[in-house]
Protein backbone atom coordinates (compact mmCIF):
# COMPACT_ATOMS: atom_id res chain seq x y z
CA UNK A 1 0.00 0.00 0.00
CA UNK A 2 1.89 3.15 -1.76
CA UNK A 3 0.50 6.59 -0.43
CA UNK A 4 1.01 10.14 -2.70
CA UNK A 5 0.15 13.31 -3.70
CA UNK A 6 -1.43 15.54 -6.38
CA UNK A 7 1.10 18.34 -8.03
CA UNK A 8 2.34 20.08 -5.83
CA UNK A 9 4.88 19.90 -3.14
CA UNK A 10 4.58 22.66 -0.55
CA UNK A 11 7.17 23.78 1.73
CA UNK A 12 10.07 22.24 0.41
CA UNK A 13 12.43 24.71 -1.06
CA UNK A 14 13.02 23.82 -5.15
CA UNK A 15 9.61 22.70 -5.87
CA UNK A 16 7.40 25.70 -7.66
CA UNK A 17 6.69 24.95 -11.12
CA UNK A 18 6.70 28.41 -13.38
CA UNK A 19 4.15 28.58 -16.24
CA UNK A 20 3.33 31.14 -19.15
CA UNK A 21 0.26 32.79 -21.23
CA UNK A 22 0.36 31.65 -24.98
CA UNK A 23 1.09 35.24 -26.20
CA UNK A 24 3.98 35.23 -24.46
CA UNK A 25 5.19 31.74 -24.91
CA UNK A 26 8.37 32.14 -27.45
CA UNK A 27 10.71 29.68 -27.88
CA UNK A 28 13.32 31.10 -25.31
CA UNK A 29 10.96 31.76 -22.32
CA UNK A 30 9.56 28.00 -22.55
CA UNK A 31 12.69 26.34 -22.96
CA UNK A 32 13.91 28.40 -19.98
CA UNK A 33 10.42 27.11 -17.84
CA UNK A 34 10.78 23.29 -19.09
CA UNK A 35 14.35 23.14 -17.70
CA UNK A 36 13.36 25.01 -14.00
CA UNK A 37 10.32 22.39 -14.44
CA UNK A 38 11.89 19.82 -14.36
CA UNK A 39 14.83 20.49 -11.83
CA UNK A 40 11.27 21.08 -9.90
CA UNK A 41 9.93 17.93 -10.91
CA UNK A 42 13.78 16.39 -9.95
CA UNK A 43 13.66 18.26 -6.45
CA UNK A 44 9.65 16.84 -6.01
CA UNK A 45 11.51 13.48 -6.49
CA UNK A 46 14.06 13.64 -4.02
CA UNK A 47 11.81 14.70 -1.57
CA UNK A 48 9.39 12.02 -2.36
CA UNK A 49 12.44 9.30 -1.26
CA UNK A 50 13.38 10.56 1.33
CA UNK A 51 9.77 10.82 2.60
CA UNK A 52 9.05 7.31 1.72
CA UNK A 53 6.20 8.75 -0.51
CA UNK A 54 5.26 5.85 -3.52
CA UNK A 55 3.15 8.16 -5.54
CA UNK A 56 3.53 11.03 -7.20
CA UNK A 57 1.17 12.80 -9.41
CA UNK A 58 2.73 15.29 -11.88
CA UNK A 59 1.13 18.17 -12.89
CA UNK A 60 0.00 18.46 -16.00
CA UNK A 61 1.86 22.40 -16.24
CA UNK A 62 5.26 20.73 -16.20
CA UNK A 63 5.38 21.79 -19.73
CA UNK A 64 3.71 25.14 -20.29
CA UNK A 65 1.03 24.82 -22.94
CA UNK A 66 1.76 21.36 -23.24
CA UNK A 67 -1.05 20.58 -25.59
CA UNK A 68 -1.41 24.66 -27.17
CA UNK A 69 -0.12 25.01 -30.42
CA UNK A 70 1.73 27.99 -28.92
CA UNK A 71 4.14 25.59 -27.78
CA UNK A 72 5.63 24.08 -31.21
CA UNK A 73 8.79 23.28 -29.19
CA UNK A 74 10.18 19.48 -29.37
CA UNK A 75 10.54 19.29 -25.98
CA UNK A 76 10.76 15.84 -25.53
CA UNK A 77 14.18 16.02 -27.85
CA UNK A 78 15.55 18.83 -26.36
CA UNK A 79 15.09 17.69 -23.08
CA UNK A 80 15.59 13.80 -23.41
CA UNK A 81 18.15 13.48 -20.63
CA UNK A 82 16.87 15.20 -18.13
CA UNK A 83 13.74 13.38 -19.02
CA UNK A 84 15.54 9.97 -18.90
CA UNK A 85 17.41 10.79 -16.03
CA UNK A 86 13.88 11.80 -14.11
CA UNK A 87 12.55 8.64 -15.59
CA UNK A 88 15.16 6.29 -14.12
CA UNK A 89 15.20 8.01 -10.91
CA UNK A 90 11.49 7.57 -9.93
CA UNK A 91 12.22 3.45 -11.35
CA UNK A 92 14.98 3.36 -9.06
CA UNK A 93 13.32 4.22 -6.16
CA UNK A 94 10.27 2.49 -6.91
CA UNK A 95 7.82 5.63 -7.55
CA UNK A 96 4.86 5.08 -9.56
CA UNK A 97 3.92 8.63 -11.58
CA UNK A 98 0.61 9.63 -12.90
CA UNK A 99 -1.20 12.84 -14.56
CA UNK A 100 -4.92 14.01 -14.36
CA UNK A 101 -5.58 16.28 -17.27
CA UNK A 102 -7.97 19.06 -16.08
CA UNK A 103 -12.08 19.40 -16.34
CA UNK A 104 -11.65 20.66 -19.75
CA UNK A 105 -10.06 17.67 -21.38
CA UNK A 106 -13.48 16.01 -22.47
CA UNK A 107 -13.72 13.05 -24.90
CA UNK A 108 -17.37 12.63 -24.71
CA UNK A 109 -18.37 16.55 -25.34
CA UNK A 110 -21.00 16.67 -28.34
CA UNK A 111 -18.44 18.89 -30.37
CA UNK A 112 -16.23 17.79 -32.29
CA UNK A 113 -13.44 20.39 -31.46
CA UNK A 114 -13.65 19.87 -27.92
CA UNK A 115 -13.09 16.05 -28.84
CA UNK A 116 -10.21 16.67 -30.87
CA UNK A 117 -8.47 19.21 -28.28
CA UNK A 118 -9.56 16.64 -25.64
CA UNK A 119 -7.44 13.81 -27.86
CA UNK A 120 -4.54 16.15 -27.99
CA UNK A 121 -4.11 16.76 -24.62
CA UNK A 122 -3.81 13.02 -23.98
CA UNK A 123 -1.43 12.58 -26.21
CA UNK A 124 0.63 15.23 -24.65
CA UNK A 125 0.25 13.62 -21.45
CA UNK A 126 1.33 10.17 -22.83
CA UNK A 127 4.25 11.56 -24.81
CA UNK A 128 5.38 13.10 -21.23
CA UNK A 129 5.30 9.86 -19.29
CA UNK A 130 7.05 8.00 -22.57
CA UNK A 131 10.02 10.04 -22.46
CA UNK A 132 10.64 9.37 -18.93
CA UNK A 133 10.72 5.83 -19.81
CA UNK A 134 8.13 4.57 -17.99
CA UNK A 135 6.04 2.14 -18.41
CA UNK A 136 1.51 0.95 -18.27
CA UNK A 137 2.02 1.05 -14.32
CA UNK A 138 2.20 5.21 -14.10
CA UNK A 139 -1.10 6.12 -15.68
CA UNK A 140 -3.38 8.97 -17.34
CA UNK A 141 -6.76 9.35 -15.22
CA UNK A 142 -9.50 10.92 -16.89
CA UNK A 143 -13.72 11.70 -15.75
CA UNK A 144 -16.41 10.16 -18.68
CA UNK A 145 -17.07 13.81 -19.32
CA UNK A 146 -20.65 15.42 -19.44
CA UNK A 147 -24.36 13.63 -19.55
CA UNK A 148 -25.51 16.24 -22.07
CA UNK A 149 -29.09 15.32 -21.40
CA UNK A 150 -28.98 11.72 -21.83
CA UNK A 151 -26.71 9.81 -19.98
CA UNK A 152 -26.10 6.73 -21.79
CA UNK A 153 -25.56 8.00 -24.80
CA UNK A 154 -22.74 10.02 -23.44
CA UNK A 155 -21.32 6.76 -22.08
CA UNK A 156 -21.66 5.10 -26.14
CA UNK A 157 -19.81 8.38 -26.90
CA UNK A 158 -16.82 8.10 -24.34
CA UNK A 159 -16.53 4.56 -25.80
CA UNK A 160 -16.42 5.66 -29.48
CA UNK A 161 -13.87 7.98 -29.02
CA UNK A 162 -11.56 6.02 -26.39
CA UNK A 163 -11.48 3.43 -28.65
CA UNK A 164 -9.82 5.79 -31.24
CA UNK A 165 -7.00 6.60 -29.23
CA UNK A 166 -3.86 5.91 -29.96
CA UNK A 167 -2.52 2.49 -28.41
CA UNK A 168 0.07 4.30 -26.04
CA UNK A 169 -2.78 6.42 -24.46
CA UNK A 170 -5.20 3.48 -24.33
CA UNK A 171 -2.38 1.37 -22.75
CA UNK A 172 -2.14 4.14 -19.57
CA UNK A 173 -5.45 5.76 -19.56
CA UNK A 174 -7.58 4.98 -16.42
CA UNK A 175 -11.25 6.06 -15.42
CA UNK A 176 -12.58 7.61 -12.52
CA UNK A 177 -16.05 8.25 -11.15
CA UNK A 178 -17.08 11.66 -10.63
CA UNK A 179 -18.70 13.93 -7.90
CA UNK A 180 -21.46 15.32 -9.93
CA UNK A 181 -22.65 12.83 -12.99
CA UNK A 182 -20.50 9.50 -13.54
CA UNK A 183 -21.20 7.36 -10.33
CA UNK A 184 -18.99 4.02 -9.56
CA UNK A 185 -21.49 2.09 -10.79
CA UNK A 186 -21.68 3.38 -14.36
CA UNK A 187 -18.12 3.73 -14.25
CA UNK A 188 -17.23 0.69 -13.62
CA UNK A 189 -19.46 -0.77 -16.26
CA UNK A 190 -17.94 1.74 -19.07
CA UNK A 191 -14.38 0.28 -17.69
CA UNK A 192 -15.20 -3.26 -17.94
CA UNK A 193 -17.05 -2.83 -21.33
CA UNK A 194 -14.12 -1.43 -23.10
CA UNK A 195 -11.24 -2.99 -20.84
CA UNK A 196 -9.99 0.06 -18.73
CA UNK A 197 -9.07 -0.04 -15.13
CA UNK A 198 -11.20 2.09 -12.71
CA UNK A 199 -10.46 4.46 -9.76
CA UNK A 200 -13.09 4.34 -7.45
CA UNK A 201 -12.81 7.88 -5.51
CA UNK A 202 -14.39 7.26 -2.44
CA UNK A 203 -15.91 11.32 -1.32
CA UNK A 204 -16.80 11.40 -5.19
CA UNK A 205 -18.97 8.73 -4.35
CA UNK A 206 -20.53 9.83 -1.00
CA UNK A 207 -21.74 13.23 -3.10
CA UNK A 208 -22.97 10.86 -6.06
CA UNK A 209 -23.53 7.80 -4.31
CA UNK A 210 -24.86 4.51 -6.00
CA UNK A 211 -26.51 2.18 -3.49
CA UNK A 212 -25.43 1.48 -0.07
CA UNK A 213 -22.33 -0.79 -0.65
CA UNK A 214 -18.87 0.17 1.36
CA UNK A 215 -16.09 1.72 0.27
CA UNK A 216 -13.95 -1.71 0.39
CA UNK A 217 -17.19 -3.72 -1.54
CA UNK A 218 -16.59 -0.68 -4.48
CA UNK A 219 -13.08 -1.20 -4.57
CA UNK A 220 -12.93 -5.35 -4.81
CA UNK A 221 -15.51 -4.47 -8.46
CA UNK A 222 -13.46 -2.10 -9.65
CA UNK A 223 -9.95 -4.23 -9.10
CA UNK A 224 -11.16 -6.65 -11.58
CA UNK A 225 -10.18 -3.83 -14.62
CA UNK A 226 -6.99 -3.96 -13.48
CA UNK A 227 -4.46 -6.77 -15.11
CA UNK A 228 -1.18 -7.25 -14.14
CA UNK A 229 1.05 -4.43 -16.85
CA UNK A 230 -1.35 -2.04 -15.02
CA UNK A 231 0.41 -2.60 -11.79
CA UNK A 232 -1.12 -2.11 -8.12
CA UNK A 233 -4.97 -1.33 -8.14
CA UNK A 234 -5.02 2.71 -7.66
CA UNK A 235 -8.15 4.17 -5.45
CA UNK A 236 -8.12 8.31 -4.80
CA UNK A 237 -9.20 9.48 -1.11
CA UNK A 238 -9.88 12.50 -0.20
CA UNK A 239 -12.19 14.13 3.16
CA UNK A 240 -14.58 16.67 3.34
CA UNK A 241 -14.12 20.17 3.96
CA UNK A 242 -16.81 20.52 6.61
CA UNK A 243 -17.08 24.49 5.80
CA UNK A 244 -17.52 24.11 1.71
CA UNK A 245 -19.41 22.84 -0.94
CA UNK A 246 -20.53 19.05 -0.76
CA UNK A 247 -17.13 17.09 -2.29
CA UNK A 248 -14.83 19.93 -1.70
CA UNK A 249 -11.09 18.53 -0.73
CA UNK A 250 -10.39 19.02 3.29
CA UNK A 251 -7.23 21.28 3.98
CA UNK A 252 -5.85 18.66 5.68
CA UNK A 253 -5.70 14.85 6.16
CA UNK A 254 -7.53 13.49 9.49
CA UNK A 255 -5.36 10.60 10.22
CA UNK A 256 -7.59 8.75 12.89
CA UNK A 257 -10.46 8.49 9.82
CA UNK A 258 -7.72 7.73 7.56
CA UNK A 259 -6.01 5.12 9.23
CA UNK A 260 -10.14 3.67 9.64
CA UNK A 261 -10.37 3.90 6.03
CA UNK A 262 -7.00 1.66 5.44
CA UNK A 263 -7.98 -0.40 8.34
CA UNK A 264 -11.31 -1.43 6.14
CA UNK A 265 -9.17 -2.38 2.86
CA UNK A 266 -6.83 -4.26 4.89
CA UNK A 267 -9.72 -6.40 6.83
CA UNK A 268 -11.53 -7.06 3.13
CA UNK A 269 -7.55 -7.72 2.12
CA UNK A 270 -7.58 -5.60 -0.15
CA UNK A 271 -3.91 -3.94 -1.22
CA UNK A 272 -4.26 -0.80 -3.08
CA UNK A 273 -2.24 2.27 -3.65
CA UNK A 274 -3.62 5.54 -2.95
CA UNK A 275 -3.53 8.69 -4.17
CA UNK A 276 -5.00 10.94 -1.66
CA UNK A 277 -6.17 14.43 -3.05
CA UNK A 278 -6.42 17.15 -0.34
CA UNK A 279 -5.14 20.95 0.20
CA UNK A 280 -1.75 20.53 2.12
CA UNK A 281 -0.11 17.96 -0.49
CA UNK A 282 2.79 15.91 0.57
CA UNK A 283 2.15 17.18 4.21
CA UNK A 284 -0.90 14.51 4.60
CA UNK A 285 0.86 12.22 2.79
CA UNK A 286 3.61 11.81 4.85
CA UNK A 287 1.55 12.02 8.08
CA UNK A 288 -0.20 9.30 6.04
CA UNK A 289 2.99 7.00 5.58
CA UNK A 290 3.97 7.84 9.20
CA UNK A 291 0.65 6.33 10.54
CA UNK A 292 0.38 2.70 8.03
CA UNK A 293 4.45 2.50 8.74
CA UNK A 294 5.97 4.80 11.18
CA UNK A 295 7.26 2.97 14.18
CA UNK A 296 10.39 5.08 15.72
CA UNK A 297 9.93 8.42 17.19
CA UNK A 298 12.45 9.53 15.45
CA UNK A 299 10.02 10.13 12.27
CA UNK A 300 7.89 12.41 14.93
CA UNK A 301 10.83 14.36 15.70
CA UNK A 302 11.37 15.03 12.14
CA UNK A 303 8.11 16.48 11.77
CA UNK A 304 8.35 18.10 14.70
CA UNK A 305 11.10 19.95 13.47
CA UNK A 306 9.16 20.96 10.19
CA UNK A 307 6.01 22.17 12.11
CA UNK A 308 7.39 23.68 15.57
CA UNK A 309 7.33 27.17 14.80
CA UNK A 310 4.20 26.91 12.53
CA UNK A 311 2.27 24.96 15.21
CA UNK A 312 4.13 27.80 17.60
CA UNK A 313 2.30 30.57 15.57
CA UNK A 314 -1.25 29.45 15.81
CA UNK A 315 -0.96 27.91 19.53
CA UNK A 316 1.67 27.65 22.02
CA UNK A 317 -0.27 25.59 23.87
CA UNK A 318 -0.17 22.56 21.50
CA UNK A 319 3.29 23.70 21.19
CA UNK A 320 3.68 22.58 24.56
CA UNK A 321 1.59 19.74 24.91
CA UNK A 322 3.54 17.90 21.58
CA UNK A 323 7.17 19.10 22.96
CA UNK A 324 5.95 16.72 26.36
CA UNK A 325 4.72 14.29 24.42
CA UNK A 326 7.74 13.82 22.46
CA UNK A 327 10.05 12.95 25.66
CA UNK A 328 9.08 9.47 26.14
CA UNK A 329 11.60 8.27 23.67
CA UNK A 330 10.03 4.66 23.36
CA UNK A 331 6.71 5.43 22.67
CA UNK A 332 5.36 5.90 18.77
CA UNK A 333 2.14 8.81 19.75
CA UNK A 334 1.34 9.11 15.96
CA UNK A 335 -2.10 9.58 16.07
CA UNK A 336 -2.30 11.95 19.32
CA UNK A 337 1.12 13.96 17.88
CA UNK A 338 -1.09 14.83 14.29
CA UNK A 339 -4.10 14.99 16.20
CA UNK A 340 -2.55 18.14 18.26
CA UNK A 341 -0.77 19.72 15.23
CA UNK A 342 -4.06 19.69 13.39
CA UNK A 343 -5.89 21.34 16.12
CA UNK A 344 -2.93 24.13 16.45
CA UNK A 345 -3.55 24.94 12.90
CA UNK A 346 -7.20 24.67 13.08
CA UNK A 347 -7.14 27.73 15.58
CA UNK A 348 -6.68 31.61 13.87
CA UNK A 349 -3.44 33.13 14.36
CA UNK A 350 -3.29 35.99 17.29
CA UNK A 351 -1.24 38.82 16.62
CA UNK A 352 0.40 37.47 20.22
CA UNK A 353 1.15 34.63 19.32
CA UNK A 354 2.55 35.84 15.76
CA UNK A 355 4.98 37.83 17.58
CA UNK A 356 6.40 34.99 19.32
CA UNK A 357 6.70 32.75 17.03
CA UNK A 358 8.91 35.52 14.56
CA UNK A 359 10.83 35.80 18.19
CA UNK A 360 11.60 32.63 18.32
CA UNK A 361 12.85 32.36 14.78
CA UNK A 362 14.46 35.89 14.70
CA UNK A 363 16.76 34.50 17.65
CA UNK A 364 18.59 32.87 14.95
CA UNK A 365 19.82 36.00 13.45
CA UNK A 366 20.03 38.24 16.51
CA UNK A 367 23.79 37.97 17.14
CA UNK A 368 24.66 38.04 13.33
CA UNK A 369 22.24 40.64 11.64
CA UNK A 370 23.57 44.62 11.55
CA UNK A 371 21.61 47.34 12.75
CA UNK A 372 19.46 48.15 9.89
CA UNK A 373 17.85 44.60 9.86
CA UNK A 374 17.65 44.52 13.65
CA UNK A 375 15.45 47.82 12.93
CA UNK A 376 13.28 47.39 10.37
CA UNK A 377 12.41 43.51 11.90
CA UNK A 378 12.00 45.48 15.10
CA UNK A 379 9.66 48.12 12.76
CA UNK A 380 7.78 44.56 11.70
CA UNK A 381 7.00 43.18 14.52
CA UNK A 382 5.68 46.44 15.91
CA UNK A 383 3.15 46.22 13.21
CA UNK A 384 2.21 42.50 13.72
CA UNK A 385 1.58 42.81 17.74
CA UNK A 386 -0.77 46.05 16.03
CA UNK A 387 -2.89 42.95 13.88
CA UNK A 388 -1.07 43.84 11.14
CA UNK A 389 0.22 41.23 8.26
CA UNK A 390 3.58 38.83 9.00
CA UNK A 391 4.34 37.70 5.56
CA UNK A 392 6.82 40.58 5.30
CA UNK A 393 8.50 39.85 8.36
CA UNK A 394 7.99 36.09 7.64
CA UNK A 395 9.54 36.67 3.92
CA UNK A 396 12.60 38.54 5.52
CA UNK A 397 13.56 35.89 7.92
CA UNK A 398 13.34 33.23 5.17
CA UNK A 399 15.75 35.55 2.85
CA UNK A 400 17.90 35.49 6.04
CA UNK A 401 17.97 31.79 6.33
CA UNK A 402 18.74 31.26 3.13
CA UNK A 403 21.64 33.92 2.82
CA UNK A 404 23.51 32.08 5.66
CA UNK A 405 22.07 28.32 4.22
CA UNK A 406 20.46 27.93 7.95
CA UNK A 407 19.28 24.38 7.77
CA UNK A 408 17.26 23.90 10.63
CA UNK A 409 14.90 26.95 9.21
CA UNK A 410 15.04 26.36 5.15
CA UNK A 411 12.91 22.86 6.07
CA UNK A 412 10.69 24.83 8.47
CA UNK A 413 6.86 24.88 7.17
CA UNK A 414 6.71 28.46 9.36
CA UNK A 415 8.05 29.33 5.67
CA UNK A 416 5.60 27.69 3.32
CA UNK A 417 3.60 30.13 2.21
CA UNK A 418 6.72 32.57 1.03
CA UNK A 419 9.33 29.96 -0.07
């Protein structure tokens, strides 16, 4: 059971993938955004291993207008070794890639156009997973598309046109059910018709339910489109956002209903991978990992490191309950150590406890910074403790820790939102 995430990685330094409008997309500015891309895509990797993260789901911006006829580069030439070298890399280390082209790639739309752009963004997709070498196992998952007043007719039409594709898109496209139209049911009776594996999404189908079976009953009919070249069955999970719309992605992971949720497939032995789809990225999915296979504390104090000073900004007293709970050096407190991060960012930041959390960071730069930083971060915090904003402050300190290559704070997530 492989766990990953969707796109993008967030607070890890390296990561942010750069992307262009069509009118401005010569030649020189996209081969200059393919090559940051990919040392992106490279860092993504890297991070992924040493995380213990199986999946990864690439973005389908990696190249800019990857599908536009703005981009007439040959990408895929110019960039073959990197590509190769990406390729091997996630083989190496055993991580299985995918891509999810977006709500308007849609091969059962009435138009014709819309069919044809739909076609060509697939093929853009498959020509970016061949040249990394991979093979069926990292996969292209796509929605049906639209009912357009009459349902099954709209299925007939998704048929007609998969069936058209090209072999190497058939060979790694995979079908999932939707939130709104496509339940599991008729899903899974499209994929068996025409011989393409399905992933069952299990909050898509709690908005657009069919019947009353479980999630794990779902999951055992739709592992029977899967064959052996498509490797490990793959299932999406994702929670509610309690405040949004019905089938809205939850900012964060809730590990105790998570672990439930693997608990179930592993009782019905079922052995999936999953791709969980949520707001935070990698963060769940190594919480995630730490819960199925964490057993040493030392993975806690890892994290611990990453959140402290984030977890310090929205609540020092969770800060304080999770640095006592980290002392006994035998235990493994997984689920209460997530639990009391994800109530500590749950809670809005105080203008208090902003100010002592940019102390506590600041008081790595307090014997080395000159007078005119010590002012103006002095002039900053002034303005914080007065309600005002701390992503200036915030963005100074992470200039200063990466001017003198401070470890410690370039893997801090107090960073994330200005790295």
């Amino acid at each position: 059971m492989e766990i990953g995430y969707a796109c993008l990685t967030v607070g890890v330094p390296g990561t942010k993938l750069r992307s262009c409008r069509a009118g401005n997309a010569d030649a020189k500015r996209l081969r200059g955004i393919i090559a940051s891309n990919l040392k992106a895509l490279d860092r993504m990797l890297d991070y992924n291993i040493e995380q213990g993260i199986g999946l990864l789901r690439i973005s389908s911006d990696i190249i800019p207008l990857g599908s536009h006829p703005a981009n007439r580069l040959n990408w895929d030439e110019l960039f073959a070794p990197e590509l190769q070298q990406l390729g091997e890399k996630a083989r190496q280390h055993g991580i299985r890639l995918s891509m999810h082209p977006g709500q308007y790639t849609v091969l059962n739309s009435l138009h014709e156009e819309v069919v044809g752009r739909a076609k060509n963004d697939l093929r853009y997709h498959a020509r970016f997973l061949d040249a990394l070498g991979t093979d069926a196992r990292n996969k292209i998952v796509l929605h049906i598309g639209g009912a357009y007043g009459d349902k099954e007719a709209s299925a007939e039409r998704f048929g007609k046109h998969y069936e058209s594709l090209e072999q190497t898109i058939k060979e790694r496209l995979i079908i999932e059910n939707d939130d709104r139209i496509f339940n599991i049911r008729e899903v899974l009776d499209i994929g068996l018709e025409h011989g393409i594996p399905v992933v069952y999404d299990n909050l898509h189908n709690q908005v657009n339910p069919c019947n009353g079976k479980k999630d794990s009953d779902w999951i055992r009919a739709a592992s029977a489109t899967w064959t052996a070249k498509d490797g490990s069955q793959l299932i999406h999970y994702a929670q509610q956002d309690p405040g949004k719309r019905a089938g809205a992605h939850a900012e964060r992971i809730d590990l105790e209903a998570f672990l439930d949720f693997a608990a179930e497939l592993r009782e019905a032995a079922l052995e999936t991978d999953i791709m969980l789809e949520v707001k935070d990225k990698n963060l769940s999915a190594v919480k995630c990992v730490n819960g199925l296979k964490g057993k040493n504390i030392r993975l806690l104090e890892e994290e611990w490191a990453r959140y402290k000073y984030l977890v310090l900004e929205h609540s020092p007293a969770a800060y304080g309950k999770i640095r006592e709970l980290l002392k006994d050096k035998n235990a493994y407190p997984v689920r209460r150590f997530y639990r009391l991060i994800d109530e500590a960012l749950s809670q809005k930041i105080s203008p208090g406890h902003a100010v002592n959390a940019a102390e506590h960071v600041w008081g790595y730069f307090k014997n080395t910074a000159d007078e005119k930083t010590k002012e103006k971060a002095g002039k900053e915090n002034r303005k914080i403790a007065k309600g005002g904003s701390a992503r200036r402050l915030t963005g100074m300190l992470w200039k200063m820790a990466r001017a003198e290559d401070a470890a410690y704070l370039l893997q801090s997530l107090y960073f994330k939102d200005v790295m």
